[in-house]
C-alpha atoms as a PDB file:
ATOM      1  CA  UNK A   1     -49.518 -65.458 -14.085  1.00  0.00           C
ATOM      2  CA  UNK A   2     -52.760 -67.595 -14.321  1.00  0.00           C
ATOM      3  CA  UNK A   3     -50.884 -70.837 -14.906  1.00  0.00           C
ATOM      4  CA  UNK A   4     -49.322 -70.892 -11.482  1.00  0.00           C
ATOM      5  CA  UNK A   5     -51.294 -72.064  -8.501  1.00  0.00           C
ATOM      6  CA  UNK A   6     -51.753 -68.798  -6.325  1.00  0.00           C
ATOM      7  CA  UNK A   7     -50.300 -68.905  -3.125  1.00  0.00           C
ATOM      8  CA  UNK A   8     -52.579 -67.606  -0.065  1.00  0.00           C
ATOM      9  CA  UNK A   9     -52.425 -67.342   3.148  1.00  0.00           C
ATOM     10  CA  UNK A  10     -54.116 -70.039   4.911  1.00  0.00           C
ATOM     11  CA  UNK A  11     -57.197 -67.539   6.322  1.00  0.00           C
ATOM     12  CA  UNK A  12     -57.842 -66.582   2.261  1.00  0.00           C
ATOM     13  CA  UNK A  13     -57.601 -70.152   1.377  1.00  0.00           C
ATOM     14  CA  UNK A  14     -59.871 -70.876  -1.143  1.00  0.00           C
ATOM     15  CA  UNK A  15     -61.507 -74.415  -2.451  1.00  0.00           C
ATOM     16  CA  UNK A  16     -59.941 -75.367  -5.585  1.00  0.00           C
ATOM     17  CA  UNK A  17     -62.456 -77.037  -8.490  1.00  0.00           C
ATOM     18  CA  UNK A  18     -60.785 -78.908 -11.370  1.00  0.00           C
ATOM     19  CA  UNK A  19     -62.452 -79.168 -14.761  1.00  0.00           C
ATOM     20  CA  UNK A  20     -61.019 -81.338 -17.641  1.00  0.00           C
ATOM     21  CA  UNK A  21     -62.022 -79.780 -21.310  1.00  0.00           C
ATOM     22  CA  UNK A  22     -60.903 -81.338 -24.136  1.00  0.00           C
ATOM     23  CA  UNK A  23     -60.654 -79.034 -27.518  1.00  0.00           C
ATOM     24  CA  UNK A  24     -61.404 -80.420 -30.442  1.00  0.00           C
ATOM     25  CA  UNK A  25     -62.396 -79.712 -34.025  1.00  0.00           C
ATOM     26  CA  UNK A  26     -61.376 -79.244 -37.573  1.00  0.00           C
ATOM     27  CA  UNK A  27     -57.477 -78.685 -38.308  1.00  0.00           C
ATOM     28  CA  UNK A  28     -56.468 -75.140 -38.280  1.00  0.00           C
ATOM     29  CA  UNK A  29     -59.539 -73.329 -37.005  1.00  0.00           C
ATOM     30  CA  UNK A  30     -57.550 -72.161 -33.156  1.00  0.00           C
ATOM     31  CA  UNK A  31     -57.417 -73.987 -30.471  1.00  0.00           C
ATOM     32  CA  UNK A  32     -54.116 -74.186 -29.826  1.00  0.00           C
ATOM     33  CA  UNK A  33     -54.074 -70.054 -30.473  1.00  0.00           C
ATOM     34  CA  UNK A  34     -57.604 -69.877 -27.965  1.00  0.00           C
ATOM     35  CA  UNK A  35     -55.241 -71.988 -25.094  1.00  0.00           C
ATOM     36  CA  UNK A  36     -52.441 -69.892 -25.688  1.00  0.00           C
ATOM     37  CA  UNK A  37     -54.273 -66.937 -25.241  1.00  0.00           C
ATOM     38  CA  UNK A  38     -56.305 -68.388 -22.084  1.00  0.00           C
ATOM     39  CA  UNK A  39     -52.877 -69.202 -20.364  1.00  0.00           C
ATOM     40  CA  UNK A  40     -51.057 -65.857 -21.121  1.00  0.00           C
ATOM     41  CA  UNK A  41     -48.701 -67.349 -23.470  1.00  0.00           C
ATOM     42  CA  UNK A  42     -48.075 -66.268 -27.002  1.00  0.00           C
ATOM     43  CA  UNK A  43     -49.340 -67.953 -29.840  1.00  0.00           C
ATOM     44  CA  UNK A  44     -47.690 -69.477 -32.817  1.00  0.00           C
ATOM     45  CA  UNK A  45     -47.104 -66.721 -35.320  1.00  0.00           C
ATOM     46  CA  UNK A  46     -47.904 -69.589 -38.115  1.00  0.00           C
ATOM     47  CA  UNK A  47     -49.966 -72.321 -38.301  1.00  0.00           C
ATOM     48  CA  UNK A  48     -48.776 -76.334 -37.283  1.00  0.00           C
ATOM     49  CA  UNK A  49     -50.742 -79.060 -36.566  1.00  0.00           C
ATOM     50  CA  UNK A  50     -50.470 -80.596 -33.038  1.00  0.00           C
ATOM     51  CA  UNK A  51     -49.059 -83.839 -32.918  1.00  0.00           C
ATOM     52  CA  UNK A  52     -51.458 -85.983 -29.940  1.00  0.00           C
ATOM     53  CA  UNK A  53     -52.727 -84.095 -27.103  1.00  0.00           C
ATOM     54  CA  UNK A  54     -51.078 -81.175 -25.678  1.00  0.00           C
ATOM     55  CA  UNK A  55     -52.026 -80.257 -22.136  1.00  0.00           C
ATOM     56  CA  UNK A  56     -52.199 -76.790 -20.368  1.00  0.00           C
ATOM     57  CA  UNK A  57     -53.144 -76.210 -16.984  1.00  0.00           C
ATOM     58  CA  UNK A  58     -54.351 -72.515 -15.925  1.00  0.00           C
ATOM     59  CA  UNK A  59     -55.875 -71.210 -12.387  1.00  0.00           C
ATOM     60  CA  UNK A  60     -58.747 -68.862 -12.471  1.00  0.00           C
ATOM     61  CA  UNK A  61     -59.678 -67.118  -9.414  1.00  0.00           C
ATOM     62  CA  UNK A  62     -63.290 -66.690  -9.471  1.00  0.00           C
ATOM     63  CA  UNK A  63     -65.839 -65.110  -6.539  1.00  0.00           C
ATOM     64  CA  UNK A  64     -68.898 -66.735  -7.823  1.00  0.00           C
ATOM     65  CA  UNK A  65     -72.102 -63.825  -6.917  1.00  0.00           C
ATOM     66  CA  UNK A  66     -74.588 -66.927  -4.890  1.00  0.00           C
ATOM     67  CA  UNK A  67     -71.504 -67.945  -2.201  1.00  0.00           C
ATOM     68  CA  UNK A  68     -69.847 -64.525  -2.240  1.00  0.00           C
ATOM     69  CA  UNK A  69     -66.098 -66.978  -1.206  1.00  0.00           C
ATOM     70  CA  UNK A  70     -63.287 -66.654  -3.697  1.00  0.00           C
ATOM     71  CA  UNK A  71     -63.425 -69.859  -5.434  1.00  0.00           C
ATOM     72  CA  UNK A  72     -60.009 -71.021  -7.220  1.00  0.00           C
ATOM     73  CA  UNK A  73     -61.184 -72.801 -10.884  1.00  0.00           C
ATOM     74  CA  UNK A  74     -58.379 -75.409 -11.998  1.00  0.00           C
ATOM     75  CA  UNK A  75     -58.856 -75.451 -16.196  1.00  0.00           C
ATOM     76  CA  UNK A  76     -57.091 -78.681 -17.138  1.00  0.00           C
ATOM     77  CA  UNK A  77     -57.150 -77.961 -21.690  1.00  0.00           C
ATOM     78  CA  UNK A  78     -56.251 -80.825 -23.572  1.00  0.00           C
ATOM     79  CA  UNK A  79     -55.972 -79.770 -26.952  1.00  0.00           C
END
Protein backbone atom coordinates (compact mmCIF):
# COMPACT_ATOMS: atom_id res chain seq x y z
CA UNK A 1 0.00 0.00 0.00
CA UNK A 2 0.99 3.76 0.19
CA UNK A 3 2.75 3.38 3.53
CA UNK A 4 5.50 1.20 2.16
CA UNK A 5 8.40 2.72 0.30
CA UNK A 6 7.92 1.44 -3.41
CA UNK A 7 10.52 -0.58 -4.65
CA UNK A 8 11.86 0.30 -8.35
CA UNK A 9 14.15 -0.68 -10.41
CA UNK A 10 17.12 1.42 -10.39
CA UNK A 11 16.38 2.96 -14.24
CA UNK A 12 12.63 4.13 -12.70
CA UNK A 13 14.27 5.42 -9.66
CA UNK A 14 12.67 8.31 -8.62
CA UNK A 15 13.85 11.38 -6.15
CA UNK A 16 12.18 11.05 -2.94
CA UNK A 17 10.88 14.60 -1.14
CA UNK A 18 10.01 14.44 2.58
CA UNK A 19 7.48 16.82 4.09
CA UNK A 20 6.78 16.99 7.90
CA UNK A 21 2.92 18.18 8.65
CA UNK A 22 1.84 18.39 11.88
CA UNK A 23 -2.20 18.11 12.49
CA UNK A 24 -3.58 19.97 14.87
CA UNK A 25 -6.83 21.43 16.14
CA UNK A 26 -9.77 21.17 18.41
CA UNK A 27 -10.44 17.62 20.15
CA UNK A 28 -12.63 15.41 18.18
CA UNK A 29 -13.03 17.22 14.88
CA UNK A 30 -10.72 14.11 12.61
CA UNK A 31 -7.49 14.03 12.27
CA UNK A 32 -6.66 10.98 13.43
CA UNK A 33 -9.81 9.58 11.06
CA UNK A 34 -8.25 12.12 7.92
CA UNK A 35 -4.55 10.09 8.60
CA UNK A 36 -6.17 6.94 8.75
CA UNK A 37 -7.85 7.41 5.72
CA UNK A 38 -4.64 9.04 3.91
CA UNK A 39 -2.59 5.85 4.88
CA UNK A 40 -5.20 3.16 3.87
CA UNK A 41 -5.87 2.13 7.30
CA UNK A 42 -9.22 1.99 8.98
CA UNK A 43 -10.38 4.40 11.29
CA UNK A 44 -11.55 4.16 14.82
CA UNK A 45 -15.20 3.20 14.73
CA UNK A 46 -15.53 5.62 18.01
CA UNK A 47 -14.04 8.52 19.08
CA UNK A 48 -10.60 8.67 21.66
CA UNK A 49 -8.43 11.28 22.22
CA UNK A 50 -4.73 10.77 21.23
CA UNK A 51 -2.46 10.66 23.94
CA UNK A 52 1.04 12.91 22.55
CA UNK A 53 1.90 12.71 19.03
CA UNK A 54 1.21 9.83 16.91
CA UNK A 55 3.25 9.53 13.74
CA UNK A 56 2.35 8.01 10.27
CA UNK A 57 4.49 7.86 7.43
CA UNK A 58 2.83 7.36 3.79
CA UNK A 59 4.59 7.44 0.12
CA UNK A 60 2.82 9.19 -2.63
CA UNK A 61 3.96 8.68 -6.05
CA UNK A 62 3.41 11.80 -7.85
CA UNK A 63 4.46 12.84 -11.77
CA UNK A 64 4.33 16.49 -11.21
CA UNK A 65 2.93 18.11 -15.09
CA UNK A 66 6.31 21.01 -15.29
CA UNK A 67 9.22 17.98 -14.92
CA UNK A 68 7.09 15.25 -16.48
CA UNK A 69 9.71 12.52 -13.86
CA UNK A 70 7.78 10.45 -11.37
CA UNK A 71 8.52 12.14 -8.22
CA UNK A 72 8.13 9.90 -4.90
CA UNK A 73 6.41 12.46 -1.99
CA UNK A 74 7.43 11.14 1.63
CA UNK A 75 4.23 12.56 4.00
CA UNK A 76 5.71 12.36 7.49
CA UNK A 77 1.77 13.21 9.74
CA UNK A 78 2.25 13.88 13.19
CA UNK A 79 -0.99 14.02 14.64
Amino acid sequence: GLLERPVLPPALAAPIVTYKLFLSGKSGVGKTALVATLAGTPAAPGHHETLGIEATTVYWPAKPRASGRPVIFQLDFWD
